[in-house]
PDB file of N, CA and C in Angstrom:
ATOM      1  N   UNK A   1     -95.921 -58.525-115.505  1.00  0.00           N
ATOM      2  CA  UNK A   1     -95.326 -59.282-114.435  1.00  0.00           C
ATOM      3  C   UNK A   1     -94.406 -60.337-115.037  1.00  0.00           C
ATOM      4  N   UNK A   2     -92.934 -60.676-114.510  1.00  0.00           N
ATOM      5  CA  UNK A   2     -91.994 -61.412-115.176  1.00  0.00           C
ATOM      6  C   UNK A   2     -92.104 -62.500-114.054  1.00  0.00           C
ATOM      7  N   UNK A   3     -92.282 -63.326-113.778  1.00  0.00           N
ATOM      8  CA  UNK A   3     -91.733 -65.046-113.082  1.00  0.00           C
ATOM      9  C   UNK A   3     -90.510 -65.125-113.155  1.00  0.00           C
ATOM     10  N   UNK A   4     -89.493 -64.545-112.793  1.00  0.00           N
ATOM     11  CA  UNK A   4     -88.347 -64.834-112.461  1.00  0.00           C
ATOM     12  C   UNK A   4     -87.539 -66.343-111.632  1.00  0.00           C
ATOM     13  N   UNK A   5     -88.887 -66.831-111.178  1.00  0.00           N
ATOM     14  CA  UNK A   5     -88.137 -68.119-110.529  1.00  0.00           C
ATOM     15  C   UNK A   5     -88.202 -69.432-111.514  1.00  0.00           C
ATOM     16  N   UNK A   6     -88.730 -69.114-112.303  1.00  0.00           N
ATOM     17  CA  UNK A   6     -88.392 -70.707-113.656  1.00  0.00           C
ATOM     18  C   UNK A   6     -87.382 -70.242-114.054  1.00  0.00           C
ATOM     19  N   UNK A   7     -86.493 -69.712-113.816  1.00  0.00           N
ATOM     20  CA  UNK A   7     -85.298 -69.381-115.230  1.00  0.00           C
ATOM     21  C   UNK A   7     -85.420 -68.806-116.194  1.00  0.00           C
ATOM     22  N   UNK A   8     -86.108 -68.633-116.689  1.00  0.00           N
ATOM     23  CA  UNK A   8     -86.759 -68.757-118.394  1.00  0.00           C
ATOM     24  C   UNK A   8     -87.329 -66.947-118.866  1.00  0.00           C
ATOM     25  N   UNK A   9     -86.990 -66.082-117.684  1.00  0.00           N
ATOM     26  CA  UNK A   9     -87.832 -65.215-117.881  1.00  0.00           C
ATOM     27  C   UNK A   9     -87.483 -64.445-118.964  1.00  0.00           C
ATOM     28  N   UNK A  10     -86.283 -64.534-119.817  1.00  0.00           N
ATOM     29  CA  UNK A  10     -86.063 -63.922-121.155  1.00  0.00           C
ATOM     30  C   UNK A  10     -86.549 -64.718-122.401  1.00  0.00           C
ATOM     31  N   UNK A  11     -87.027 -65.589-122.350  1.00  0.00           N
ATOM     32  CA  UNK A  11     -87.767 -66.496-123.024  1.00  0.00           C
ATOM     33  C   UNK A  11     -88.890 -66.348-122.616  1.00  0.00           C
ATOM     34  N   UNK A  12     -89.435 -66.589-121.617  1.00  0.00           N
ATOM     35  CA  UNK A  12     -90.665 -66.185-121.582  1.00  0.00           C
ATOM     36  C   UNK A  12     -91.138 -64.968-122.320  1.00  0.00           C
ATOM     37  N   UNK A  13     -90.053 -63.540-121.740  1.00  0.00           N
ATOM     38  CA  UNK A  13     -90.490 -62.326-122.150  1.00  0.00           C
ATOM     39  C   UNK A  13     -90.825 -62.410-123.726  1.00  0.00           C
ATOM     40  N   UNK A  14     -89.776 -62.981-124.525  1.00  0.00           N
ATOM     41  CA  UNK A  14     -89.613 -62.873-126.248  1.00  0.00           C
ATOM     42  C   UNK A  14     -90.834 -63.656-126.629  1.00  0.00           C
ATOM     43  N   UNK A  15     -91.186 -64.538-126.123  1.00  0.00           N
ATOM     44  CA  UNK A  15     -92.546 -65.636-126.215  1.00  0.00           C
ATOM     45  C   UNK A  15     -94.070 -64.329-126.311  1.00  0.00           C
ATOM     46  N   UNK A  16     -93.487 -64.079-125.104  1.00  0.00           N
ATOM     47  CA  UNK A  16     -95.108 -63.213-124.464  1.00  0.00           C
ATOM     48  C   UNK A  16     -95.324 -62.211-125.892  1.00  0.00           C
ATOM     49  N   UNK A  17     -94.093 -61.244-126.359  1.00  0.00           N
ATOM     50  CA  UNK A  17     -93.961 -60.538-127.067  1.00  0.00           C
ATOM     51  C   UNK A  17     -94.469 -61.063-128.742  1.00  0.00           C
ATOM     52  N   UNK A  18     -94.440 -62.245-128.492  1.00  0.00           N
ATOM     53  CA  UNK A  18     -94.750 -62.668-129.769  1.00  0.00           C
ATOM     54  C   UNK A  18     -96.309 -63.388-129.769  1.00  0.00           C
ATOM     55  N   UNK A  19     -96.846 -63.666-128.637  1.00  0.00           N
ATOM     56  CA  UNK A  19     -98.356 -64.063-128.220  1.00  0.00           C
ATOM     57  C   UNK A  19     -98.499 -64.897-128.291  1.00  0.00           C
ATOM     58  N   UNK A  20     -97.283 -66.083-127.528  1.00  0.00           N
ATOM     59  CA  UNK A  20     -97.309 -67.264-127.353  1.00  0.00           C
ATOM     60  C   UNK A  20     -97.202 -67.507-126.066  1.00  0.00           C
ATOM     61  N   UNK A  21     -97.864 -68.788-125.499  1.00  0.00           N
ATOM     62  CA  UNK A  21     -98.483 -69.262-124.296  1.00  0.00           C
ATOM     63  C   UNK A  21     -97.695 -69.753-123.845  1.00  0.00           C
ATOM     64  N   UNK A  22     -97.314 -70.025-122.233  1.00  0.00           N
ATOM     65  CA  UNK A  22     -96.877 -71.185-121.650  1.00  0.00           C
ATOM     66  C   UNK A  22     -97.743 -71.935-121.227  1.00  0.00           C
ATOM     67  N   UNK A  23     -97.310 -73.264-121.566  1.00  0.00           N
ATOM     68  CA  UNK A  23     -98.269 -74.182-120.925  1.00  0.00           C
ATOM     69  C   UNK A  23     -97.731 -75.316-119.853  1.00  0.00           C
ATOM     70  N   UNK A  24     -98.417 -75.386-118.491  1.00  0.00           N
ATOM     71  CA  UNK A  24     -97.270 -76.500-118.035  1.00  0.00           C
ATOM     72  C   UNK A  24     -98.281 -77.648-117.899  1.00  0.00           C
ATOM     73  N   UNK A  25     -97.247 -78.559-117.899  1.00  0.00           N
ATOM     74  CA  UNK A  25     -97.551 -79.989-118.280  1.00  0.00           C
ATOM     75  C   UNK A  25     -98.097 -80.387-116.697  1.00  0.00           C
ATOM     76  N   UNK A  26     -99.274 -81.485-117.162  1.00  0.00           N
ATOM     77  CA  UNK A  26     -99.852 -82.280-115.905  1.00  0.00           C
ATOM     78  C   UNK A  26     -99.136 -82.940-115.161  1.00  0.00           C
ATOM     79  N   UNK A  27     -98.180 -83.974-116.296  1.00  0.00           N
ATOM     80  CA  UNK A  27     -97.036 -84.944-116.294  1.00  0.00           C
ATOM     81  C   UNK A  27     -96.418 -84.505-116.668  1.00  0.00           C
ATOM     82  N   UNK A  28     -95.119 -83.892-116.400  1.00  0.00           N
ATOM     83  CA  UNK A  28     -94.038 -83.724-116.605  1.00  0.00           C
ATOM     84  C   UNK A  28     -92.998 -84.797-117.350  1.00  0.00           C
ATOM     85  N   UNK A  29     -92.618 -84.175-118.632  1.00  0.00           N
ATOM     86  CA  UNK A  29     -91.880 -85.671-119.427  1.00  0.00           C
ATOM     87  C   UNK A  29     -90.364 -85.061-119.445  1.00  0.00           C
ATOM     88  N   UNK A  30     -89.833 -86.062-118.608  1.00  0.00           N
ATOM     89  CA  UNK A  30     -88.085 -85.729-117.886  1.00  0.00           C
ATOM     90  C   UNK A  30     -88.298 -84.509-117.643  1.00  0.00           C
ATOM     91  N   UNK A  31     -87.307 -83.801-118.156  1.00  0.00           N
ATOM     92  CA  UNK A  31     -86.967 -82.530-117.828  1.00  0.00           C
ATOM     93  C   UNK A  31     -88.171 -81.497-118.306  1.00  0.00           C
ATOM     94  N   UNK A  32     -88.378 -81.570-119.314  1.00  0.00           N
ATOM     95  CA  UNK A  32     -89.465 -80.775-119.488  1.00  0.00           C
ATOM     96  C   UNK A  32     -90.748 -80.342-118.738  1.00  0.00           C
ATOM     97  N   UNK A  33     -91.100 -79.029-118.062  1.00  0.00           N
ATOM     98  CA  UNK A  33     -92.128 -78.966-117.063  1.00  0.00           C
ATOM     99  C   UNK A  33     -92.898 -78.254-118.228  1.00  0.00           C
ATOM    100  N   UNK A  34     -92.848 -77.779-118.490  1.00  0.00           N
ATOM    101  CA  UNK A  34     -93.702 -76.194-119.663  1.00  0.00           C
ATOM    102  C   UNK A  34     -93.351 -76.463-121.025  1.00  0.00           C
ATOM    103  N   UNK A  35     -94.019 -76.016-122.169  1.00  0.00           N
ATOM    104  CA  UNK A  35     -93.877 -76.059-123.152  1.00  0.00           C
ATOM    105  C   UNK A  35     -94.902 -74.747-123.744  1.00  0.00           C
ATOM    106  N   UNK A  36     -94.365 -74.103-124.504  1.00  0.00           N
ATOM    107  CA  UNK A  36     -94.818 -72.541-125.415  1.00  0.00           C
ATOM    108  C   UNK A  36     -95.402 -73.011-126.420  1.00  0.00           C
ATOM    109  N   UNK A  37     -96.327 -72.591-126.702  1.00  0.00           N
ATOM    110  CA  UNK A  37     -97.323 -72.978-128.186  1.00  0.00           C
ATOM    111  C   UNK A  37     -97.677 -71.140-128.199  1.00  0.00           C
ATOM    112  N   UNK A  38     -98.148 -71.467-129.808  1.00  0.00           N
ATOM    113  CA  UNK A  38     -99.322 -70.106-130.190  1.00  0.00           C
ATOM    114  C   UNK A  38    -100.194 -70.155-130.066  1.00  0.00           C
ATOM    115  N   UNK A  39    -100.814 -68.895-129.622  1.00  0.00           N
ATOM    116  CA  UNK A  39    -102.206 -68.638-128.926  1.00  0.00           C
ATOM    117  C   UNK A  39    -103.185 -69.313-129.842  1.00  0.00           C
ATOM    118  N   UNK A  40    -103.196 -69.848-131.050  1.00  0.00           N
ATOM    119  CA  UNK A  40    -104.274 -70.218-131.926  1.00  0.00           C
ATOM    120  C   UNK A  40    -104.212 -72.006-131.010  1.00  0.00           C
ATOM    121  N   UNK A  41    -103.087 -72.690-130.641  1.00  0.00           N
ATOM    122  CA  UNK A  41    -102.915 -73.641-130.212  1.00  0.00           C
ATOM    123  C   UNK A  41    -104.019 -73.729-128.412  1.00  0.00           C
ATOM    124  N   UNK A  42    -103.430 -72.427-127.687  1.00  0.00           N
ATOM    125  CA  UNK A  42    -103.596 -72.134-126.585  1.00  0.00           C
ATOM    126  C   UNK A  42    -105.169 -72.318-126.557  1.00  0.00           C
ATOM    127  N   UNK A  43    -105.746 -71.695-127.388  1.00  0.00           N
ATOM    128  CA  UNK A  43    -107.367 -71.586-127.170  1.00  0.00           C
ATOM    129  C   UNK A  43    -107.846 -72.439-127.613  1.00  0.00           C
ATOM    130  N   UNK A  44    -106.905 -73.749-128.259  1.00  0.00           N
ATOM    131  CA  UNK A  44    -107.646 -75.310-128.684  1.00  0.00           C
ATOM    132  C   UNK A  44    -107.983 -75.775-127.232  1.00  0.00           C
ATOM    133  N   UNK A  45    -106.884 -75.742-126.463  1.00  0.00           N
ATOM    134  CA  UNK A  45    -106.427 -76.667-124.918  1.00  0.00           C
ATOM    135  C   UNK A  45    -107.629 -75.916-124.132  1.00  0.00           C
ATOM    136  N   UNK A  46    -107.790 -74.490-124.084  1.00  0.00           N
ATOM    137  CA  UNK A  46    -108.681 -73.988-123.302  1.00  0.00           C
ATOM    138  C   UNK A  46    -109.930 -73.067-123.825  1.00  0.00           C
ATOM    139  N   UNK A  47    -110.904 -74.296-124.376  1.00  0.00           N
ATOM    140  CA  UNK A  47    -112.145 -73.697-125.027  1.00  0.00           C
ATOM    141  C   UNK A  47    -112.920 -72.341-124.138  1.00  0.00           C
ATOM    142  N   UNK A  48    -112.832 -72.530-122.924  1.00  0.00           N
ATOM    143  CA  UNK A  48    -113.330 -71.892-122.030  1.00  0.00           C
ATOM    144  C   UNK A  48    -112.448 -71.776-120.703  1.00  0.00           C
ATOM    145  N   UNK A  49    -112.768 -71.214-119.089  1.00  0.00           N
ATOM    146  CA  UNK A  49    -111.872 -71.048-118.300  1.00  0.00           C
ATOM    147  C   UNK A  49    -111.944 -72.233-117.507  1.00  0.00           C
ATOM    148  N   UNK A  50    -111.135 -72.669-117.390  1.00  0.00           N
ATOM    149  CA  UNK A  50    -110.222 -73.745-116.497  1.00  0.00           C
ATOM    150  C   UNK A  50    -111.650 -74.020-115.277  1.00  0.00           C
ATOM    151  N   UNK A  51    -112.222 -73.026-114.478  1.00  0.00           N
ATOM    152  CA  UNK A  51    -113.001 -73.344-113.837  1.00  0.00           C
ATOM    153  C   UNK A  51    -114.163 -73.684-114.140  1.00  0.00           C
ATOM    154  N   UNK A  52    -114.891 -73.359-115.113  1.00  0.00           N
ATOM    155  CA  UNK A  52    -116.315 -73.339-115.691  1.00  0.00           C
ATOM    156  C   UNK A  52    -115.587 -75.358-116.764  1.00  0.00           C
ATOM    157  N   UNK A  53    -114.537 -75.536-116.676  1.00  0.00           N
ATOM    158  CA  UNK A  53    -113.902 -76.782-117.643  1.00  0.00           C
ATOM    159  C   UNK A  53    -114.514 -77.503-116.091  1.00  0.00           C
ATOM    160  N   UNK A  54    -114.284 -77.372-114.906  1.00  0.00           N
ATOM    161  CA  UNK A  54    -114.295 -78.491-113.334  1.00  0.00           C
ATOM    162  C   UNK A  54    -115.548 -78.202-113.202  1.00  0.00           C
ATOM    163  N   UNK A  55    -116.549 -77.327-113.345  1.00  0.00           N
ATOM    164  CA  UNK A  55    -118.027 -77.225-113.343  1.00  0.00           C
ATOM    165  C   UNK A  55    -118.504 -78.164-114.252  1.00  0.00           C
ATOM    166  N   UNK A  56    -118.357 -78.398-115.458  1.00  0.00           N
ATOM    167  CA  UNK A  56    -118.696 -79.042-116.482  1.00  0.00           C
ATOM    168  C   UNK A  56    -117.782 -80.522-116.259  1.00  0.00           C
ATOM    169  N   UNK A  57    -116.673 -80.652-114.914  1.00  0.00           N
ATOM    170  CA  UNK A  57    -116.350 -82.025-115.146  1.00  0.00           C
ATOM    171  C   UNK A  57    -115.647 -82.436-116.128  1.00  0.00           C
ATOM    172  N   UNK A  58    -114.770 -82.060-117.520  1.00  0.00           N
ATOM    173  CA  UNK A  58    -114.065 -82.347-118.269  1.00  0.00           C
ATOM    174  C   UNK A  58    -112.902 -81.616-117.945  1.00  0.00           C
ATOM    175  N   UNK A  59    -111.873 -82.302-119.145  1.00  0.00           N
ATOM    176  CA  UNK A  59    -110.676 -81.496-119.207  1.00  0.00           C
ATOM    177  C   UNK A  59    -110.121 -81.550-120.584  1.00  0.00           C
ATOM    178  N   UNK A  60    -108.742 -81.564-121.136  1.00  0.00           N
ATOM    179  CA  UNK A  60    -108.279 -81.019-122.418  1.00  0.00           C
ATOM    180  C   UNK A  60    -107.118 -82.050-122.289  1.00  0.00           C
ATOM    181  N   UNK A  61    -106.390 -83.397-123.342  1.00  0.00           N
ATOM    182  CA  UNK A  61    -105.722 -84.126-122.907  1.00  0.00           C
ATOM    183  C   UNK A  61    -104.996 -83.776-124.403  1.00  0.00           C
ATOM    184  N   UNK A  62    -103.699 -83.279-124.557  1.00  0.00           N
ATOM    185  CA  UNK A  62    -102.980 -83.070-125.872  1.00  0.00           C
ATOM    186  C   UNK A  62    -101.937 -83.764-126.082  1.00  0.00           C
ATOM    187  N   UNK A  63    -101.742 -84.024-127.079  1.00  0.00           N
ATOM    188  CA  UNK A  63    -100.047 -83.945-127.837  1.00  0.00           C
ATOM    189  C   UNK A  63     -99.261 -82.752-128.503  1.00  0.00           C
ATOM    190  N   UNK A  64     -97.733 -83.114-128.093  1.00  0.00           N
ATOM    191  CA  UNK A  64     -97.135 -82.098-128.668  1.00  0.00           C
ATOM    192  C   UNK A  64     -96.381 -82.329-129.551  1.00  0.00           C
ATOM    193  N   UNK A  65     -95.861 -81.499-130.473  1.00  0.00           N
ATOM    194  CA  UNK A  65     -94.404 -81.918-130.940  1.00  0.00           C
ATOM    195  C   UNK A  65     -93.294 -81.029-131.097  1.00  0.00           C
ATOM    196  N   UNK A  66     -92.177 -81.071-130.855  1.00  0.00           N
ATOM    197  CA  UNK A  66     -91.414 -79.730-130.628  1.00  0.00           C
ATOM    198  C   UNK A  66     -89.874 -80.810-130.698  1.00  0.00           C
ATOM    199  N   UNK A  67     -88.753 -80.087-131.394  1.00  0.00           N
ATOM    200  CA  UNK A  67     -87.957 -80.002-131.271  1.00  0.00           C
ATOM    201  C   UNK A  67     -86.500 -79.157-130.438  1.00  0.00           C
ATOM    202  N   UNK A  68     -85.430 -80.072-129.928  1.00  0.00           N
ATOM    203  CA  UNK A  68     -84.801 -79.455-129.305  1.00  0.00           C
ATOM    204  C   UNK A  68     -83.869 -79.039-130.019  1.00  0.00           C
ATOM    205  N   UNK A  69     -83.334 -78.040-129.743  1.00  0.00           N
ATOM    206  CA  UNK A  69     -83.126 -76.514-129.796  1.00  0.00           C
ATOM    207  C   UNK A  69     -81.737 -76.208-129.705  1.00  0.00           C
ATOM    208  N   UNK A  70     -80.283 -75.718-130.039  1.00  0.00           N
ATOM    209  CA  UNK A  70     -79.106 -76.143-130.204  1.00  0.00           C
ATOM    210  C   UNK A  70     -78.351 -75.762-128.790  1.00  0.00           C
ATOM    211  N   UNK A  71     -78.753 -75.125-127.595  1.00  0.00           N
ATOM    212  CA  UNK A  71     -78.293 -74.573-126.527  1.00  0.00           C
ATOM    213  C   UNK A  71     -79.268 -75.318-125.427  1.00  0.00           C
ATOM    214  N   UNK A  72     -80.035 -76.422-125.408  1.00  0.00           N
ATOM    215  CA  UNK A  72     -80.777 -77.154-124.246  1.00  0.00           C
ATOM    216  C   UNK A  72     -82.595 -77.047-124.837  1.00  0.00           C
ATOM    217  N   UNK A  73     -82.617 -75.904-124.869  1.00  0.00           N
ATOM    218  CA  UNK A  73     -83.961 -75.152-125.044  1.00  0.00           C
ATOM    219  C   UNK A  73     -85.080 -76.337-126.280  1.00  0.00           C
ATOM    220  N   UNK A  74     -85.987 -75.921-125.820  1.00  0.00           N
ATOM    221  CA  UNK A  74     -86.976 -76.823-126.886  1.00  0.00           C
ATOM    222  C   UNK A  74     -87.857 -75.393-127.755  1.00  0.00           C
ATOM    223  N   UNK A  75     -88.289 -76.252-129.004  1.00  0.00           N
ATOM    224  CA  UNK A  75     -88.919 -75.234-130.196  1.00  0.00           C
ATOM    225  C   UNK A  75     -90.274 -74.511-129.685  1.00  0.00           C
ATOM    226  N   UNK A  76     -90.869 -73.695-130.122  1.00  0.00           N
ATOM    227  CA  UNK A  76     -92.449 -73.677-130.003  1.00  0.00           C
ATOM    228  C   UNK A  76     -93.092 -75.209-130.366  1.00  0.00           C
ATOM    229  N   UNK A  77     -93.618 -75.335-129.133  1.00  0.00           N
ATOM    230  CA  UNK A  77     -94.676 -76.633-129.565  1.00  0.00           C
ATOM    231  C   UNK A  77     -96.117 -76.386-130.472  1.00  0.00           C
ATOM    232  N   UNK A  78     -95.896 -77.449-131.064  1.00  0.00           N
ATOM    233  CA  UNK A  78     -97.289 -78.077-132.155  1.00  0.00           C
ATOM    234  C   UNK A  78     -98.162 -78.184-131.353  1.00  0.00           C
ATOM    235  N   UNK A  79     -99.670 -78.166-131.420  1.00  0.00           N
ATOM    236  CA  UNK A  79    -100.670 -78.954-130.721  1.00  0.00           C
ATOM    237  C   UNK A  79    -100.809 -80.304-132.059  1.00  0.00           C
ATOM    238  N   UNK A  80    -100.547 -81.412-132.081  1.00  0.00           N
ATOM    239  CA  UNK A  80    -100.859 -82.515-133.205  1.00  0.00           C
ATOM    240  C   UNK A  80    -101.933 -83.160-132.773  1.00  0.00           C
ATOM    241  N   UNK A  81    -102.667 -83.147-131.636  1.00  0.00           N
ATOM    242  CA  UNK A  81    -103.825 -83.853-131.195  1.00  0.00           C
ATOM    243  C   UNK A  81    -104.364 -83.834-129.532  1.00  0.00           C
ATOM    244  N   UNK A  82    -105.619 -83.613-129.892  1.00  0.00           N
ATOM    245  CA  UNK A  82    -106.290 -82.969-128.067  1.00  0.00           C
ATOM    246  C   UNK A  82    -107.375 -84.046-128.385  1.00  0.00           C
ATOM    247  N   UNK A  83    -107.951 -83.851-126.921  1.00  0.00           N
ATOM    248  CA  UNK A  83    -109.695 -84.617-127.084  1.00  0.00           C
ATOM    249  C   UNK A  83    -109.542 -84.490-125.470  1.00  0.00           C
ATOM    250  N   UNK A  84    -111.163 -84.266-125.545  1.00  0.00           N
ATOM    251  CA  UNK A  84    -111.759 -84.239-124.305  1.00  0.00           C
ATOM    252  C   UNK A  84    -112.073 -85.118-123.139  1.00  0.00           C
ATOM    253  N   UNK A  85    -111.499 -85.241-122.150  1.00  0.00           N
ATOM    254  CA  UNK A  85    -111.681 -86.123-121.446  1.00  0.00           C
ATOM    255  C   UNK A  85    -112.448 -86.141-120.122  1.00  0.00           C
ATOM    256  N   UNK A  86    -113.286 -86.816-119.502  1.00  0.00           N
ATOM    257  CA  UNK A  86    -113.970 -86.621-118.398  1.00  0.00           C
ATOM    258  C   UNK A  86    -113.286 -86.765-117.068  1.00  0.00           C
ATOM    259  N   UNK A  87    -113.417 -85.486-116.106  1.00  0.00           N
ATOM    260  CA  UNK A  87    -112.508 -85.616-115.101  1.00  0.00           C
ATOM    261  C   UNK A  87    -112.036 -83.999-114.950  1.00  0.00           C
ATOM    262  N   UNK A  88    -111.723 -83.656-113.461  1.00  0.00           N
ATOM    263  CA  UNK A  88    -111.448 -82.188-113.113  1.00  0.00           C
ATOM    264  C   UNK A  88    -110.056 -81.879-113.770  1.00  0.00           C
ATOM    265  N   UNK A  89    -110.369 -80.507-114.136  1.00  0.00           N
ATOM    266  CA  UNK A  89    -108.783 -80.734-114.719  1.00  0.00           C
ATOM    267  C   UNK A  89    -107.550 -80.160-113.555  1.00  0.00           C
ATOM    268  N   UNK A  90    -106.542 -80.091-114.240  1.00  0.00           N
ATOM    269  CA  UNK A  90    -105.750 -79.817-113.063  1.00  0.00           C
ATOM    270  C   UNK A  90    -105.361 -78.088-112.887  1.00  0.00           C
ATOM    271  N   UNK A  91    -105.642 -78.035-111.842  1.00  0.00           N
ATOM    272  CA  UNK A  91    -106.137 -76.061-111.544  1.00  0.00           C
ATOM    273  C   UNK A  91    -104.698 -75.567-110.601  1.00  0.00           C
ATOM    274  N   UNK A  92    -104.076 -75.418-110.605  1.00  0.00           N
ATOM    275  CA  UNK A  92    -102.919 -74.691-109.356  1.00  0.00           C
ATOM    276  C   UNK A  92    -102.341 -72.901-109.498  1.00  0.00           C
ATOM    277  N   UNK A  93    -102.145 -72.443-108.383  1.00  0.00           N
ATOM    278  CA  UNK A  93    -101.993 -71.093-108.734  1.00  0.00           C
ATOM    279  C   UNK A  93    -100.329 -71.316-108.213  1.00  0.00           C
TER     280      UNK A  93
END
């Protein structure tokens, strides 16, 4: 399945192909809504599923670091630091 309504879906596709995640942001910083990490990153943020995370009452609070990119676009993001925080996390379909 491609998401065609972010824009991004040829980036996305080359991402997916390579087994890297989108992740979108709680807070949105300016322009940036989403940011792509590698799945080794992906399964730091989500030890377990998002719902069994609001059963248990915690959530996953990270930093990134990523550089922009010579046409707008930003790099694969870093995870440089997570920790657990108490509180539902944020769930939307």
């Amino acid at each position: 399945m491609i998401d065609i309504e972010q824009k991004d879906y040829i980036r996305y596709s080359f991402e997916s192909l390579n087994k890297n995640k989108r992740v979108w942001l709680a807070e949105p910083y300016g322009t940036i809504r989403w940011v792509y990490v590698s799945k080794a990153d992906f399964d730091k943020l989500w030890p377990e599923s998002p719902f069994k995370m609001a059963e248990k009452n915690y959530g996953i609070r990270a930093k990134f670091q990523l550089k922009k990119m010579l046409f707008g676009d930003y790099s694969l993001a870093k995870v440089i630091a997570f920790e657990k925080i108490t509180g539902q996390p944020f769930i939307e379909k």
